[in-house]
C-alpha atoms as a PDB file:
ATOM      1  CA  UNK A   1     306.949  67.690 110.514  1.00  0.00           C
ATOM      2  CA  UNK A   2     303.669  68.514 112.192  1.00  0.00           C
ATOM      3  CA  UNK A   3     301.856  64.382 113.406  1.00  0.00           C
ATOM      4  CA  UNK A   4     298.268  64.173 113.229  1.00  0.00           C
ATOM      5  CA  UNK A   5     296.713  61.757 116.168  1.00  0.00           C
ATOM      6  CA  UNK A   6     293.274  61.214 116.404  1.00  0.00           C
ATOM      7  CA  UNK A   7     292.132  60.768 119.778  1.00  0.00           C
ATOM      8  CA  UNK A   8     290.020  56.547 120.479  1.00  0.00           C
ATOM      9  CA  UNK A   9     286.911  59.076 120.426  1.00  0.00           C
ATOM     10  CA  UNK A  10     287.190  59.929 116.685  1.00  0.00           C
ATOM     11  CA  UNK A  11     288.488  56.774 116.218  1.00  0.00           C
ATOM     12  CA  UNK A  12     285.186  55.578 117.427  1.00  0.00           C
ATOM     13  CA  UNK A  13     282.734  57.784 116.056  1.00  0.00           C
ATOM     14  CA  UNK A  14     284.557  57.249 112.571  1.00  0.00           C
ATOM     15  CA  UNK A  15     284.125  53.498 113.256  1.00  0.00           C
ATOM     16  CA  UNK A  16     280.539  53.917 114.033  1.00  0.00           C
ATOM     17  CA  UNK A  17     279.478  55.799 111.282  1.00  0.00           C
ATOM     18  CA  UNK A  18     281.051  53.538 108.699  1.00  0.00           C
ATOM     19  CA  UNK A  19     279.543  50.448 110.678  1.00  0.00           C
ATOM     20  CA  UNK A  20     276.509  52.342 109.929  1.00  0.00           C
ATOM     21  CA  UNK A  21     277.155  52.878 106.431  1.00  0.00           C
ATOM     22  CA  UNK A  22     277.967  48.968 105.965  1.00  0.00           C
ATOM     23  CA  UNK A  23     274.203  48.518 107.671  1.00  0.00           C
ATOM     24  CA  UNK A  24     273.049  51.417 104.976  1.00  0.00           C
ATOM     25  CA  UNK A  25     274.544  49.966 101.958  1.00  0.00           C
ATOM     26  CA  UNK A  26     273.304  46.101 102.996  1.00  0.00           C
ATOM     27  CA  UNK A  27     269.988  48.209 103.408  1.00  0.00           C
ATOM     28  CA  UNK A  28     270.220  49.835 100.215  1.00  0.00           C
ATOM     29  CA  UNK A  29     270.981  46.604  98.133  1.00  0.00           C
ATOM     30  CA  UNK A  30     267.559  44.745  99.518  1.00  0.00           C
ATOM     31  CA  UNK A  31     265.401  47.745  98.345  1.00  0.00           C
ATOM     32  CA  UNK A  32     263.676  47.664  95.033  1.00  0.00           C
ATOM     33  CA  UNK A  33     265.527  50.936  94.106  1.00  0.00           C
ATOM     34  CA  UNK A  34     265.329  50.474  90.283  1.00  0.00           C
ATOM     35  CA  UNK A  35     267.662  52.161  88.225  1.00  0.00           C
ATOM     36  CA  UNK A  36     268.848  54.294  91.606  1.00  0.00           C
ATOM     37  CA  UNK A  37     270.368  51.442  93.007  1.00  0.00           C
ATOM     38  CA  UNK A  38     273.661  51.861  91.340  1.00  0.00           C
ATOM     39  CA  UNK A  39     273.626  55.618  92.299  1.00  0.00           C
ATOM     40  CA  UNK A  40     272.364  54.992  95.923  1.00  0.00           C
ATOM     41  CA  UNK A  41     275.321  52.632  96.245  1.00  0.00           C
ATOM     42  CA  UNK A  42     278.123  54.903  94.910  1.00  0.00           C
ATOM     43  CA  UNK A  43     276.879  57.150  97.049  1.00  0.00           C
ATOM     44  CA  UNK A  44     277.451  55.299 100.257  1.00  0.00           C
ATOM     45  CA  UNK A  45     280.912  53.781  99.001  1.00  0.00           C
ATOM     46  CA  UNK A  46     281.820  57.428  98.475  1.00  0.00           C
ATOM     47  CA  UNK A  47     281.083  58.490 101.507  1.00  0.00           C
ATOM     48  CA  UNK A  48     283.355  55.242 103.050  1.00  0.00           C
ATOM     49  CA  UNK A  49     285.995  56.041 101.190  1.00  0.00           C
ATOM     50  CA  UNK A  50     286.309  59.812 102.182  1.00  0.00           C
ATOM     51  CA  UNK A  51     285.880  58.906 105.875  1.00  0.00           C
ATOM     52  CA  UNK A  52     288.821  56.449 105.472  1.00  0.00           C
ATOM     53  CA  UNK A  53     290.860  59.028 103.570  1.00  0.00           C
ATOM     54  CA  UNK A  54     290.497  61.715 105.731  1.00  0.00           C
ATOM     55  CA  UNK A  55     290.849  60.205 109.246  1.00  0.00           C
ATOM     56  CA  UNK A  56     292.754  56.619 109.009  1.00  0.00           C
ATOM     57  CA  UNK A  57     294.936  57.502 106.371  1.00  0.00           C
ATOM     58  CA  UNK A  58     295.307  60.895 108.552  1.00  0.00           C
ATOM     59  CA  UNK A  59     294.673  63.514 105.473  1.00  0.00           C
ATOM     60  CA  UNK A  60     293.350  65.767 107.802  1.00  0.00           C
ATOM     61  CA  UNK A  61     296.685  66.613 109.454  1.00  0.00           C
ATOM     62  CA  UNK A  62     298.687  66.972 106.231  1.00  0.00           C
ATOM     63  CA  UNK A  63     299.295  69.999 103.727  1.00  0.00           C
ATOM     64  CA  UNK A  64     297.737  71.812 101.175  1.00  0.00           C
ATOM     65  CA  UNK A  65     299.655  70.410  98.471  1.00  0.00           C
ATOM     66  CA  UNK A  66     298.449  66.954  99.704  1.00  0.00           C
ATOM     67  CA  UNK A  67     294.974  67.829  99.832  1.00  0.00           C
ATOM     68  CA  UNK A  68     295.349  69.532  95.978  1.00  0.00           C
ATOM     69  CA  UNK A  69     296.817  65.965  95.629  1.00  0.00           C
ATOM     70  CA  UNK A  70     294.085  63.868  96.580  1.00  0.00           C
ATOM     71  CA  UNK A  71     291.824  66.337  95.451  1.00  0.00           C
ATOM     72  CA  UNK A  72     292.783  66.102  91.858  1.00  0.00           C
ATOM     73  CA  UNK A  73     293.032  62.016  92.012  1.00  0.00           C
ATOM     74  CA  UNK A  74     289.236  62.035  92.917  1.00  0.00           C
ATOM     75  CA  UNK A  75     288.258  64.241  90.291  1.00  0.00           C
ATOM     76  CA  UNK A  76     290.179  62.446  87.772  1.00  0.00           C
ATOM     77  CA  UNK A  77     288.597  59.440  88.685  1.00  0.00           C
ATOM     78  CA  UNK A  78     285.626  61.035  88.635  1.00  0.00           C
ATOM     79  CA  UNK A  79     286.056  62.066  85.209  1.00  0.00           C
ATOM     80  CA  UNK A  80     287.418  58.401  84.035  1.00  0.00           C
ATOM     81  CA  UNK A  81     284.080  56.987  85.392  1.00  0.00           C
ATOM     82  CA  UNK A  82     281.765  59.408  83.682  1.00  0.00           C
ATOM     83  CA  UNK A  83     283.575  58.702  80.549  1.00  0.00           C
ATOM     84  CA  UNK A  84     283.071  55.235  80.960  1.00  0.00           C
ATOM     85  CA  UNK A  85     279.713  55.791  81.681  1.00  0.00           C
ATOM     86  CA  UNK A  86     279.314  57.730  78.303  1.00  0.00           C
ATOM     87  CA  UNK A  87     280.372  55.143  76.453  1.00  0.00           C
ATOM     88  CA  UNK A  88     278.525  52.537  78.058  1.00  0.00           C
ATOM     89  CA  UNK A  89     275.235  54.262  77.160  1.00  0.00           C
ATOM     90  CA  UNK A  90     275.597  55.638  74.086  1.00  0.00           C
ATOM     91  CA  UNK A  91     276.708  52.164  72.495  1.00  0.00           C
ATOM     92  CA  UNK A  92     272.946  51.175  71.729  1.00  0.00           C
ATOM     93  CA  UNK A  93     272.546  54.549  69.364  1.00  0.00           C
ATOM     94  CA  UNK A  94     274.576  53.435  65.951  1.00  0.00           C
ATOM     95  CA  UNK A  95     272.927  50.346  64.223  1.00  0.00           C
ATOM     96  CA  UNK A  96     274.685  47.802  63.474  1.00  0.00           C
ATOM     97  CA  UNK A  97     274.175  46.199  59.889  1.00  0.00           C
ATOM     98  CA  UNK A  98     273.800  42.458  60.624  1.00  0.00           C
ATOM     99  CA  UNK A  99     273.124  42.318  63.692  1.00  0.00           C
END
């Protein structure tokens, strides 16, 4: 079995780049964004959380079938959250008697 370091450079850059997406999504929530605020912030959280996959959790050194893995996991989750979202929105279009 085939061990995946990362060098203190990556480390680093990988640590500076989230560092800067913590300043970027601190940014993002003080701007009057309107409805992209929720998108802007996914967005950045994304991003996080494939950096942190990908180099401290060491995905990059691994197999395909671990990558397929992963892979799949994000878009289910993907899918989970748009179906949420579906429901969330389309809640307002029956009316209610009574209410």
């Amino acid at each position: 079995m085939h061990h995946h370091v990362a060098t203190i450079k990556t480390n680093l850059i990988i640590f500076g780049l989230l560092m800067l997406l913590l300043v970027a999504t601190v940014g993002a929530a003080e701007l009057p964004l309107g409805p992209l605020n929720f998108p802007v912030a996914m967005l950045i959280a994304a991003t996080k959380t494939v950096l942190i996959i990908f180099y401290f959790m060491h995905l990059t050194g691994t197999d395909k079938l671990t990558k397929t893995i992963v892979g799949t996991m994000f878009l289910w989750l993907v899918l989970m959250i748009l179906m949420i979202m579906m429901d969330y929105l389309s809640r307002d279009w029956l009316q209610i008697l009574g209410k």
